[in-house]
Protein backbone atom coordinates (compact mmCIF):
# COMPACT_ATOMS: atom_id res chain seq x y z
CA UNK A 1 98.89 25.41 290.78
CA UNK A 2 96.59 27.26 288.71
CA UNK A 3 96.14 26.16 284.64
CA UNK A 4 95.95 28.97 282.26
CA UNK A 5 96.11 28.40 278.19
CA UNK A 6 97.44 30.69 275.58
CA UNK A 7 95.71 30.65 271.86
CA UNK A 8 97.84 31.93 268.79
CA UNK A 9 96.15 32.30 265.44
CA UNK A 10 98.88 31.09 262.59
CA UNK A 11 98.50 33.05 259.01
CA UNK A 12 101.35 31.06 257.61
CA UNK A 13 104.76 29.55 257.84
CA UNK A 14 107.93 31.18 256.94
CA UNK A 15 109.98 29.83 254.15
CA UNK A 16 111.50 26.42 254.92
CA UNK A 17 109.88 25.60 257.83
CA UNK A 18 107.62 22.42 257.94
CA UNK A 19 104.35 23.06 259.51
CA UNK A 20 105.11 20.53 262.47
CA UNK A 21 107.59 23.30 263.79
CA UNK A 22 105.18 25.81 264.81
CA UNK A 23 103.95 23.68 267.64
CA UNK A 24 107.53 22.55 268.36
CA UNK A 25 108.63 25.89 268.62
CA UNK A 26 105.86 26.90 271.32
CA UNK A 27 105.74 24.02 273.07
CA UNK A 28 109.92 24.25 273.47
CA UNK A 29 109.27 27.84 274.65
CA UNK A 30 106.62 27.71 277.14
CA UNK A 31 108.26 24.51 278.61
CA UNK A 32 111.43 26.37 279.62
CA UNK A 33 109.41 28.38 282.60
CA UNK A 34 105.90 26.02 283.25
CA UNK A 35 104.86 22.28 282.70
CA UNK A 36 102.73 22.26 279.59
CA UNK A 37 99.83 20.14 280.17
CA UNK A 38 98.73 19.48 276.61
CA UNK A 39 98.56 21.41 273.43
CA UNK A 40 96.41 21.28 269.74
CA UNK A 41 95.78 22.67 266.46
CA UNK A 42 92.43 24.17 265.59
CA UNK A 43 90.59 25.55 262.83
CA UNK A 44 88.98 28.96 263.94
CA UNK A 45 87.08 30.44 261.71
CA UNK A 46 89.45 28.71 258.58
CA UNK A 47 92.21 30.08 260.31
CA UNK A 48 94.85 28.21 262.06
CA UNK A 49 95.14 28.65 265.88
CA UNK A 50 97.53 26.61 268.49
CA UNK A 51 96.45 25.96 271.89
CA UNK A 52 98.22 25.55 274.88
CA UNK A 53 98.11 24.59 278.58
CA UNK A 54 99.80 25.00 281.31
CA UNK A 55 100.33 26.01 285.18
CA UNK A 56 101.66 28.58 286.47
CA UNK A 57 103.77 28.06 290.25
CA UNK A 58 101.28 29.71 292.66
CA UNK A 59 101.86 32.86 294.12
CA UNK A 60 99.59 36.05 294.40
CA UNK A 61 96.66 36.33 291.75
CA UNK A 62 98.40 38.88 289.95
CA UNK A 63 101.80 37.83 289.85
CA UNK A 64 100.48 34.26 288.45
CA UNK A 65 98.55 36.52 285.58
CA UNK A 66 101.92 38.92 284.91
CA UNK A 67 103.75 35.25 284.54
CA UNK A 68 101.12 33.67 282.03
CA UNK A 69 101.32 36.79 280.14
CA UNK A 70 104.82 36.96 279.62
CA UNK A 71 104.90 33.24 278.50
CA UNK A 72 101.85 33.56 276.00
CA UNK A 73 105.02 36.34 274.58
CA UNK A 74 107.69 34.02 274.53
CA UNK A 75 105.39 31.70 272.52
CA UNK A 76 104.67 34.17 270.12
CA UNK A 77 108.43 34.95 269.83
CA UNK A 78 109.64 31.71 269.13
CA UNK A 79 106.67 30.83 266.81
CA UNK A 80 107.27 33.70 265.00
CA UNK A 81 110.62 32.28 264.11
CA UNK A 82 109.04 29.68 262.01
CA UNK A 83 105.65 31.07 261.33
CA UNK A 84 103.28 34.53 260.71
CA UNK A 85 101.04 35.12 263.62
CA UNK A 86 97.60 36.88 264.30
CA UNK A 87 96.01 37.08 267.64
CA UNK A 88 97.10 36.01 270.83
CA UNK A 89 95.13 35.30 274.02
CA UNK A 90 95.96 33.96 277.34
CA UNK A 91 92.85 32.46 279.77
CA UNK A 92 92.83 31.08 283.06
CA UNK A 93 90.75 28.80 284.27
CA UNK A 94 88.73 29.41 287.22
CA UNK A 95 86.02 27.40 289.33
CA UNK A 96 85.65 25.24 285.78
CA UNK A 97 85.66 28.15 283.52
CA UNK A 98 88.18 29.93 280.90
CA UNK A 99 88.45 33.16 281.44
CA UNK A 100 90.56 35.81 279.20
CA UNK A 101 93.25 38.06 281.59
């Protein structure tokens, strides 16, 4: 099954929403269509940005990109429930590498 791994930049939380529930939110989303291998919190550039991976069931290249895709957009949907978001970018690793689609 080929891993790919979506990164969402966080400007802030919404009003009455504990910070724990971003990642609670995205990790509930994505794991309603793929297993979600792990996820994390980072500080890019003082900027906070979740991380997560996952696979994707195997079919043709493109259909496996057009499915990452429209997960990375479910995770932004539900985060943004809780939370402000910035950028969003979806990679797939390939022969050892990440590699933005």
């Amino acid at each position: 099954m080929p891993s790919f791994q979506t990164k969402l930049k966080i400007t802030g939380l919404k009003p009455g929403n504990a910070p724990e529930s971003v990642m609670a939110a995205a990790v509930e989303a994505l794991g309603t269509r793929h297993h979600v291998e792990s996820n994390q919190l980072d500080i890019v550039g003082g900027v906070p940005q979740i991380s997560l991976r996952f696979t994707v069931d195997a079919q043709d290249y493109a259909g496996e990109n057009d499915a990452a895709r429209t997960s990375a957009a479910m995770v932004r949907d539900a985060v943004e429930r809780v939370a402000l978001t910035g950028a969003l970018y979806v990679l797939r690793r390939s022969r050892g590498r990440w590699s933005p689609i």
